[in-house]
PDB file of N, CA and C in Angstrom:
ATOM      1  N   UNK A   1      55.070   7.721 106.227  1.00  0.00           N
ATOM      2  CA  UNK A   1      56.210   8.198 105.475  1.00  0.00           C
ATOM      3  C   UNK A   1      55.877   8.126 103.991  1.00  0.00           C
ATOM      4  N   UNK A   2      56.079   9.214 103.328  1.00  0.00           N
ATOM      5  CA  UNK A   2      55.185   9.326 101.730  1.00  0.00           C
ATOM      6  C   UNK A   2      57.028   8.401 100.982  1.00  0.00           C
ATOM      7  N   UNK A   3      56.798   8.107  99.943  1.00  0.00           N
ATOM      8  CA  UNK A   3      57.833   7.543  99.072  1.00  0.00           C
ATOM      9  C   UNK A   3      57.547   8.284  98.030  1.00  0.00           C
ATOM     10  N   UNK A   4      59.063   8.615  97.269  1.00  0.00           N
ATOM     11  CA  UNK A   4      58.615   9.512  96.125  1.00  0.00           C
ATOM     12  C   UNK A   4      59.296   7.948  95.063  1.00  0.00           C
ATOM     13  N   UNK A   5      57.731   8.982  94.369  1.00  0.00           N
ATOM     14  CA  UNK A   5      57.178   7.925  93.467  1.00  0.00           C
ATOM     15  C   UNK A   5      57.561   8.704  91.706  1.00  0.00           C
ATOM     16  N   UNK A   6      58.879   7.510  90.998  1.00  0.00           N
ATOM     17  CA  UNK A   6      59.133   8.159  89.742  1.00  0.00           C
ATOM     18  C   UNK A   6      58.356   7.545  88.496  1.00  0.00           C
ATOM     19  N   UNK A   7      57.392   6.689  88.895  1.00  0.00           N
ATOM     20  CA  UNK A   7      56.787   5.792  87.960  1.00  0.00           C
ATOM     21  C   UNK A   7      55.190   7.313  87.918  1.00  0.00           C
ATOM     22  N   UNK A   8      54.694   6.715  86.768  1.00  0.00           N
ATOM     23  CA  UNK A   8      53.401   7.277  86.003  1.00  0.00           C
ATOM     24  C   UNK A   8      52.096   6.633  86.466  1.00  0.00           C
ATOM     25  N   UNK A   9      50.970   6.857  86.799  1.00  0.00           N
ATOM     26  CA  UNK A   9      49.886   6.397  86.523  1.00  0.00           C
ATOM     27  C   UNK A   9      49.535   5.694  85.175  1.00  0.00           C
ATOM     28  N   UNK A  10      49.033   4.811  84.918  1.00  0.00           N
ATOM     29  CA  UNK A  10      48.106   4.463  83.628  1.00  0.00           C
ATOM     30  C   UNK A  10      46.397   5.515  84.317  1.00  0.00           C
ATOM     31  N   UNK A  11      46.778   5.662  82.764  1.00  0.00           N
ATOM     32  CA  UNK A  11      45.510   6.742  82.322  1.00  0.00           C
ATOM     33  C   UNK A  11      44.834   6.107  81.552  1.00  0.00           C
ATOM     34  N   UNK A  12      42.972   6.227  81.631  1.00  0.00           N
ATOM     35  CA  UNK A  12      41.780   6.239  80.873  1.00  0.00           C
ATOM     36  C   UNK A  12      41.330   6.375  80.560  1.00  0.00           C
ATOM     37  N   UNK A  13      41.544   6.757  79.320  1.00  0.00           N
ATOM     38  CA  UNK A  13      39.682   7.718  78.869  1.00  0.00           C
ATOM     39  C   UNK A  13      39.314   7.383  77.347  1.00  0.00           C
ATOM     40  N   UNK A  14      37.982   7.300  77.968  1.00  0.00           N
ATOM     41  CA  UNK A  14      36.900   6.749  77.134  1.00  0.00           C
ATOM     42  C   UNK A  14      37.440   4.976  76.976  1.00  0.00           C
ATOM     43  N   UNK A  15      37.718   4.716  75.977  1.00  0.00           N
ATOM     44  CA  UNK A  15      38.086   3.648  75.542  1.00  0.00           C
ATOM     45  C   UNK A  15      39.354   3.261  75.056  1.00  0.00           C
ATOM     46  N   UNK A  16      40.588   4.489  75.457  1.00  0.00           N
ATOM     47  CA  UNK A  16      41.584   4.164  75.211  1.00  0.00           C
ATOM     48  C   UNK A  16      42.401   4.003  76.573  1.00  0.00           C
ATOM     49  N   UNK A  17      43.365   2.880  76.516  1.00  0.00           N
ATOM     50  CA  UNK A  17      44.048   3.081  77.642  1.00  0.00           C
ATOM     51  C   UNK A  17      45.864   3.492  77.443  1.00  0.00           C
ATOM     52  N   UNK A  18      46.114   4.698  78.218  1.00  0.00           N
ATOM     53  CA  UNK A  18      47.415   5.455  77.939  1.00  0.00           C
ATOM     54  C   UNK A  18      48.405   4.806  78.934  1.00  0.00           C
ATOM     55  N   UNK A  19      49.421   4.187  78.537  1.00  0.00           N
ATOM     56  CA  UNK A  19      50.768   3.639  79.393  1.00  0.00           C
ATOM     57  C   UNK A  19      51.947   4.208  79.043  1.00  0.00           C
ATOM     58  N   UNK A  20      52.274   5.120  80.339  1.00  0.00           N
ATOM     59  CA  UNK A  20      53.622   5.439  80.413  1.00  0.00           C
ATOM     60  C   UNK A  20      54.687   5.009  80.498  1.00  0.00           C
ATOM     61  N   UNK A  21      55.995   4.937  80.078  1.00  0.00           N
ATOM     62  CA  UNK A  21      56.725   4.736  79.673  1.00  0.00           C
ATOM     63  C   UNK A  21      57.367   4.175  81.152  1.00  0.00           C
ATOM     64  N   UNK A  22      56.919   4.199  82.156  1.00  0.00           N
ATOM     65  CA  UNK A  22      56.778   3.580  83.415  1.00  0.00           C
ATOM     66  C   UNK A  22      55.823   3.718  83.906  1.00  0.00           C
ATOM     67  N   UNK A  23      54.854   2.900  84.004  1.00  0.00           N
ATOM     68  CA  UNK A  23      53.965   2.942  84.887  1.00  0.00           C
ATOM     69  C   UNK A  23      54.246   2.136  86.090  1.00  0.00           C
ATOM     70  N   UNK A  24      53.791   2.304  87.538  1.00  0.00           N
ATOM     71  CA  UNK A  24      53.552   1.749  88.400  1.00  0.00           C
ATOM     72  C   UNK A  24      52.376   1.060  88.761  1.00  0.00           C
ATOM     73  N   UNK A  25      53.289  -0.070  89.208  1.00  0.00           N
ATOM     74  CA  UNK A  25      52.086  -1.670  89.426  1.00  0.00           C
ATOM     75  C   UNK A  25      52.332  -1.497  90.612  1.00  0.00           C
ATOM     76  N   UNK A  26      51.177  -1.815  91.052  1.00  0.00           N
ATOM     77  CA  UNK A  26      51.144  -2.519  92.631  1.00  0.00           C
ATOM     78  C   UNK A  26      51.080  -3.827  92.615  1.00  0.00           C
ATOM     79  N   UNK A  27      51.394  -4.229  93.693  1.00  0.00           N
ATOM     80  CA  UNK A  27      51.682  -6.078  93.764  1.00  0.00           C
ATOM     81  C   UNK A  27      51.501  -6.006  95.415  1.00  0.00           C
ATOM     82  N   UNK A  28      51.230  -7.493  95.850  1.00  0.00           N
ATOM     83  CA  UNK A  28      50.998  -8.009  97.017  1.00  0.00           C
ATOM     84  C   UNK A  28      52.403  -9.026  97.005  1.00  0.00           C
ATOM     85  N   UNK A  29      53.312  -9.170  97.941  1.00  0.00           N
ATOM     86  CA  UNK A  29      54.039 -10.516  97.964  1.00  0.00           C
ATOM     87  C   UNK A  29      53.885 -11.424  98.588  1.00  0.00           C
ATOM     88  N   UNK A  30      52.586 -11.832  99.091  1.00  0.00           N
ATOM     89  CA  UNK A  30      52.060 -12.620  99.746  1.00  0.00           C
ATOM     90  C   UNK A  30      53.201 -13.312 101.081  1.00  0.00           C
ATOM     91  N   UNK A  31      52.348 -14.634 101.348  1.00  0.00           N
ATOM     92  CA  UNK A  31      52.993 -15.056 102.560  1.00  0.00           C
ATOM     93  C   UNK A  31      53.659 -16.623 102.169  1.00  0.00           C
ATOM     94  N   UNK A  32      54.065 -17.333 103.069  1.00  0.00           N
ATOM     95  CA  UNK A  32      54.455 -18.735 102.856  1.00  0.00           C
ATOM     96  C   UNK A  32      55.405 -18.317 101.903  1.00  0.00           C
ATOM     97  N   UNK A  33      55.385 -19.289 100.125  1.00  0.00           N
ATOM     98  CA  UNK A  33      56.493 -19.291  99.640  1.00  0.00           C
ATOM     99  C   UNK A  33      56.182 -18.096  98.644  1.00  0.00           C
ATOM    100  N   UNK A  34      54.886 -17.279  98.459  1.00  0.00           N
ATOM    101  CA  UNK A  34      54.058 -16.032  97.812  1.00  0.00           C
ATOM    102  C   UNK A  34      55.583 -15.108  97.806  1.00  0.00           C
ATOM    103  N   UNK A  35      56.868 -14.624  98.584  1.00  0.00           N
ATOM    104  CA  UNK A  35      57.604 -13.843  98.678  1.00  0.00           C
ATOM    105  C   UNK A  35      58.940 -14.462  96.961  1.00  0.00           C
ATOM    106  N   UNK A  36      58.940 -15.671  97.393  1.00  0.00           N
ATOM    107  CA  UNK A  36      60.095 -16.537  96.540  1.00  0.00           C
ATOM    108  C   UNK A  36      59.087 -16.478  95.290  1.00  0.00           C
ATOM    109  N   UNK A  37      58.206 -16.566  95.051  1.00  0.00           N
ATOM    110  CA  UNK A  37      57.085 -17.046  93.895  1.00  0.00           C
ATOM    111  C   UNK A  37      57.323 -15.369  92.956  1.00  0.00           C
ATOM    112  N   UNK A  38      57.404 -14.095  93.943  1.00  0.00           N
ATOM    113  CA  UNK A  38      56.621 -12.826  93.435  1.00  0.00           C
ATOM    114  C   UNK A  38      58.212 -12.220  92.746  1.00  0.00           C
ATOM    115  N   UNK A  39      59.473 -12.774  93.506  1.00  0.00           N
ATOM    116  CA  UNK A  39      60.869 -12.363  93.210  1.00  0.00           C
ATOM    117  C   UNK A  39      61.074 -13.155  92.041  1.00  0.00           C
ATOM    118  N   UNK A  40      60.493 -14.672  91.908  1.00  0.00           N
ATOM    119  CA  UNK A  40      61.053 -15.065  90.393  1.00  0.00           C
ATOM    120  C   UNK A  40      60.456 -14.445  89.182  1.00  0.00           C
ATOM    121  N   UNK A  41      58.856 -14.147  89.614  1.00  0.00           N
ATOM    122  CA  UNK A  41      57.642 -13.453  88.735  1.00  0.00           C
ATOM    123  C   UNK A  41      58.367 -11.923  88.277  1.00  0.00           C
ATOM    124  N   UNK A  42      58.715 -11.441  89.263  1.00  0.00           N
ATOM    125  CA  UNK A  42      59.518 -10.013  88.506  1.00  0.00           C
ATOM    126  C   UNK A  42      60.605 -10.053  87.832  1.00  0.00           C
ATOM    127  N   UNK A  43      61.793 -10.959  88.148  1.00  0.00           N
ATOM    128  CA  UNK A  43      62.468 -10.840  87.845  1.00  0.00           C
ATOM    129  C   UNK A  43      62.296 -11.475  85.958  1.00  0.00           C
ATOM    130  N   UNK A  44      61.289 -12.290  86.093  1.00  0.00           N
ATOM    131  CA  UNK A  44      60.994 -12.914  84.328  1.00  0.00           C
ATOM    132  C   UNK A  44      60.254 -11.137  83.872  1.00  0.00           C
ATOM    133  N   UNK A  45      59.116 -10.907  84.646  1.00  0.00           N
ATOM    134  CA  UNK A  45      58.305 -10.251  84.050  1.00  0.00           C
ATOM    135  C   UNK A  45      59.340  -8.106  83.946  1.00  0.00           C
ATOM    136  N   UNK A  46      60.121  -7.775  84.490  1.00  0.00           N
ATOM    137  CA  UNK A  46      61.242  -7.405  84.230  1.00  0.00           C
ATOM    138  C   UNK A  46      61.992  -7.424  82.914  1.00  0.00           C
ATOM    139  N   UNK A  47      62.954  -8.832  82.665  1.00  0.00           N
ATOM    140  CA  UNK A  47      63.301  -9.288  81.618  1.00  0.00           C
ATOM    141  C   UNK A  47      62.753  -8.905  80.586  1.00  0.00           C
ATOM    142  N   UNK A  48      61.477  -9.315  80.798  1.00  0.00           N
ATOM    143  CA  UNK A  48      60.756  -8.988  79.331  1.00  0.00           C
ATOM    144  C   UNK A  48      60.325  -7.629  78.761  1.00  0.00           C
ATOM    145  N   UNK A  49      60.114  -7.009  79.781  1.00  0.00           N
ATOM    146  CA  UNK A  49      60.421  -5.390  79.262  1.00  0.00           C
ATOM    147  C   UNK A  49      61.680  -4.937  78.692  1.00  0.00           C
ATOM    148  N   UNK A  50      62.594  -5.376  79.596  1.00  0.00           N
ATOM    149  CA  UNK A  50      63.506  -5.059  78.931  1.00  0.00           C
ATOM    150  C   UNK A  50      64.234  -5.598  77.669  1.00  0.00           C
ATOM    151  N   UNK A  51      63.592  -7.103  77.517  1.00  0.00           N
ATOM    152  CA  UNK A  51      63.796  -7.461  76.078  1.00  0.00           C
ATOM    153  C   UNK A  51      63.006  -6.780  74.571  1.00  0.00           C
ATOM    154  N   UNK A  52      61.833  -6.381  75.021  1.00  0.00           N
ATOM    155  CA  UNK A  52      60.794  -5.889  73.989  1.00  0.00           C
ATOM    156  C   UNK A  52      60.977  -4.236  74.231  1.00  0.00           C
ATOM    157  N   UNK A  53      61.549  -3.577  75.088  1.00  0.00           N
ATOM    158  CA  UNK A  53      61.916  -1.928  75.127  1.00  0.00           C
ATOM    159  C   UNK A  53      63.422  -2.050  74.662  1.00  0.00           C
ATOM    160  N   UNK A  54      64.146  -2.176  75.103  1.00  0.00           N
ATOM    161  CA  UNK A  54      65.698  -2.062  75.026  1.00  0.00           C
ATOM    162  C   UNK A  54      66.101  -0.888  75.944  1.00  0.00           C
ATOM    163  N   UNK A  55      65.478  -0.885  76.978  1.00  0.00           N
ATOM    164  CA  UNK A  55      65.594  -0.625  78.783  1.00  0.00           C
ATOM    165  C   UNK A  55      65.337   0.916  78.082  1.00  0.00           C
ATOM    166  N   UNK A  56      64.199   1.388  76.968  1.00  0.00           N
ATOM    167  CA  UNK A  56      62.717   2.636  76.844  1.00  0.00           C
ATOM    168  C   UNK A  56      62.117   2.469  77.462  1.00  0.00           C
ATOM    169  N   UNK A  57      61.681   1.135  78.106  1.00  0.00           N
ATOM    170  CA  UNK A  57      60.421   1.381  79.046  1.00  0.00           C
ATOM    171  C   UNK A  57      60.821   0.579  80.200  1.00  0.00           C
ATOM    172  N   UNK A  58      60.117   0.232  81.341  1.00  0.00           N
ATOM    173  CA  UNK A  58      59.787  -0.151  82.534  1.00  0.00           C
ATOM    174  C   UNK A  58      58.942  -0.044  83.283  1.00  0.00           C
ATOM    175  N   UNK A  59      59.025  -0.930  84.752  1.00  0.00           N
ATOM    176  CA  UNK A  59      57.869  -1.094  85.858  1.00  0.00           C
ATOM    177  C   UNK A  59      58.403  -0.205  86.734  1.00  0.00           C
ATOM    178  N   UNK A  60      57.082  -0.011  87.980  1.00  0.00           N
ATOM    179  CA  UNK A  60      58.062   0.986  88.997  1.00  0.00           C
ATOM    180  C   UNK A  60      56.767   0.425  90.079  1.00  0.00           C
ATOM    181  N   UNK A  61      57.569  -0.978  90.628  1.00  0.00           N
ATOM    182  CA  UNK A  61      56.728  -1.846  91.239  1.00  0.00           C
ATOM    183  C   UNK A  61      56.798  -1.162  92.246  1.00  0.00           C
ATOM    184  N   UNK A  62      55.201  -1.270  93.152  1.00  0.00           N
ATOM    185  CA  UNK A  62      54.956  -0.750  94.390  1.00  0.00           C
ATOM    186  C   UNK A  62      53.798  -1.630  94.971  1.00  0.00           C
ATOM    187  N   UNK A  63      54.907  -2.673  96.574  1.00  0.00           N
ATOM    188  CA  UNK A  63      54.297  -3.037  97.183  1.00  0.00           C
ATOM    189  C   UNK A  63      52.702  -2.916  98.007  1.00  0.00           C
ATOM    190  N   UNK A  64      51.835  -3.202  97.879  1.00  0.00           N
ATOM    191  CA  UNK A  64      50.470  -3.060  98.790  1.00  0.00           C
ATOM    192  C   UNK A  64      51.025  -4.384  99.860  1.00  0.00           C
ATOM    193  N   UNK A  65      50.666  -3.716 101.349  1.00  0.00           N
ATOM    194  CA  UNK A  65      50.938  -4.508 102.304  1.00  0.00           C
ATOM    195  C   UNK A  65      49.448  -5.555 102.745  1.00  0.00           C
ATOM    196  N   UNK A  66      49.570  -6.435 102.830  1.00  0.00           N
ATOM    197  CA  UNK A  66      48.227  -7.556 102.779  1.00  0.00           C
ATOM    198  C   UNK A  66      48.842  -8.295 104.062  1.00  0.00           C
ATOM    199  N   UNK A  67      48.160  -9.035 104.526  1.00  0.00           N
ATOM    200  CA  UNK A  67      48.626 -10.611 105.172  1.00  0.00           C
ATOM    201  C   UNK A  67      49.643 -10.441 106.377  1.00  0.00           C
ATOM    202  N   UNK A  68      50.451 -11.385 106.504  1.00  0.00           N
ATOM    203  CA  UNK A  68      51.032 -11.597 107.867  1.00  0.00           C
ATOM    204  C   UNK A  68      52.710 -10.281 107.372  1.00  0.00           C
ATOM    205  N   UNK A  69      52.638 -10.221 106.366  1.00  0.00           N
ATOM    206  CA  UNK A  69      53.949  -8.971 106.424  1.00  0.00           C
ATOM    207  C   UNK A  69      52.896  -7.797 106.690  1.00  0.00           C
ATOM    208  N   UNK A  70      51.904  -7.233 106.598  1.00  0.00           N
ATOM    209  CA  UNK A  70      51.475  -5.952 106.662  1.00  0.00           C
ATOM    210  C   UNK A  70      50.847  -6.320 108.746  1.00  0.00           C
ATOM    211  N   UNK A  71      50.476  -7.233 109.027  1.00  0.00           N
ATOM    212  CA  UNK A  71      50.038  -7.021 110.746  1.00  0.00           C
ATOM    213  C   UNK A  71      51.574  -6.894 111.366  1.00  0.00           C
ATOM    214  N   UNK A  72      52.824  -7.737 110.879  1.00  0.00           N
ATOM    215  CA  UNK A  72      53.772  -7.092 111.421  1.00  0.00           C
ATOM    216  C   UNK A  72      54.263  -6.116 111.376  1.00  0.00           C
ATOM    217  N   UNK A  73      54.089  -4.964 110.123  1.00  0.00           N
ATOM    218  CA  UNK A  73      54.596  -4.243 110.130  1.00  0.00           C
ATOM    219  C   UNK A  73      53.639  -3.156 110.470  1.00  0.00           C
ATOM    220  N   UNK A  74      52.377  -3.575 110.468  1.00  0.00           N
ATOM    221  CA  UNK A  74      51.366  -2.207 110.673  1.00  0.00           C
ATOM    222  C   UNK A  74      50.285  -2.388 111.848  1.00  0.00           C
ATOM    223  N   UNK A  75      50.537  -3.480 112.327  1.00  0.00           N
ATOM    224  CA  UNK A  75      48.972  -4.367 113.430  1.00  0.00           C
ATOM    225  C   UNK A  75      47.929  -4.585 112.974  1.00  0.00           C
ATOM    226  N   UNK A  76      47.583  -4.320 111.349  1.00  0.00           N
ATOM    227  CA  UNK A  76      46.502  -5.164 110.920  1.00  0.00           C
ATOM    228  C   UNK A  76      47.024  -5.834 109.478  1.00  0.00           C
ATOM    229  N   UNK A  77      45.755  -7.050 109.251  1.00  0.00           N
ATOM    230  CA  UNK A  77      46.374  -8.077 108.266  1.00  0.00           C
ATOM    231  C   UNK A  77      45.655  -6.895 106.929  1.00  0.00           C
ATOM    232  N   UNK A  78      45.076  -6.085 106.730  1.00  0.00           N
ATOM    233  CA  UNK A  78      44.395  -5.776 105.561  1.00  0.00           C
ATOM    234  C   UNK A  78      44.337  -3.873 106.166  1.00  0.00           C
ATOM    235  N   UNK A  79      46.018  -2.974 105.981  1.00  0.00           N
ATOM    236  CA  UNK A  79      45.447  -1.675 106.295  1.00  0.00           C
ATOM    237  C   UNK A  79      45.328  -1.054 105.461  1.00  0.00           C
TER     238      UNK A  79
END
């Protein structure tokens, strides 16, 4: 199932690096307490965009499935 995706790539070239005004991160939320750890981590790292933009810019976080949430949801630990 494709997800439509409203966040930007970060772009490269040469030696400059171009960030859109959203770019999309990927993140893992790991396992054990990795889920509680990755919800407080956004929610600070969030904040702070929006303290230093004045909600001009943002993230447009996108899960990568790893570990014991991706074999349940897909039958392998790494697809």
């Amino acid at each position: 199932m494709a997800c439509a995706m409203t966040g930007e790539k970060i772009q490269f070239d040469r030696d400059v690096v171009n960030v859109p005004d959203r770019p999309v991160i990927l993140f893992i939320g790991g396992d054990g307490i990795g889920p509680e750890i990755w919800d407080a981590a956004r929610r600070v790292l969030d904040a702070a965009v929006e303290c230093a933009y004045a909600g001009a810019r943002g993230i447009e976080w996108r899960e990568v499935l790893a570990g014991e949430k991706a074999f349940t949801e897909r039958g392998s630990w790494l697809p």
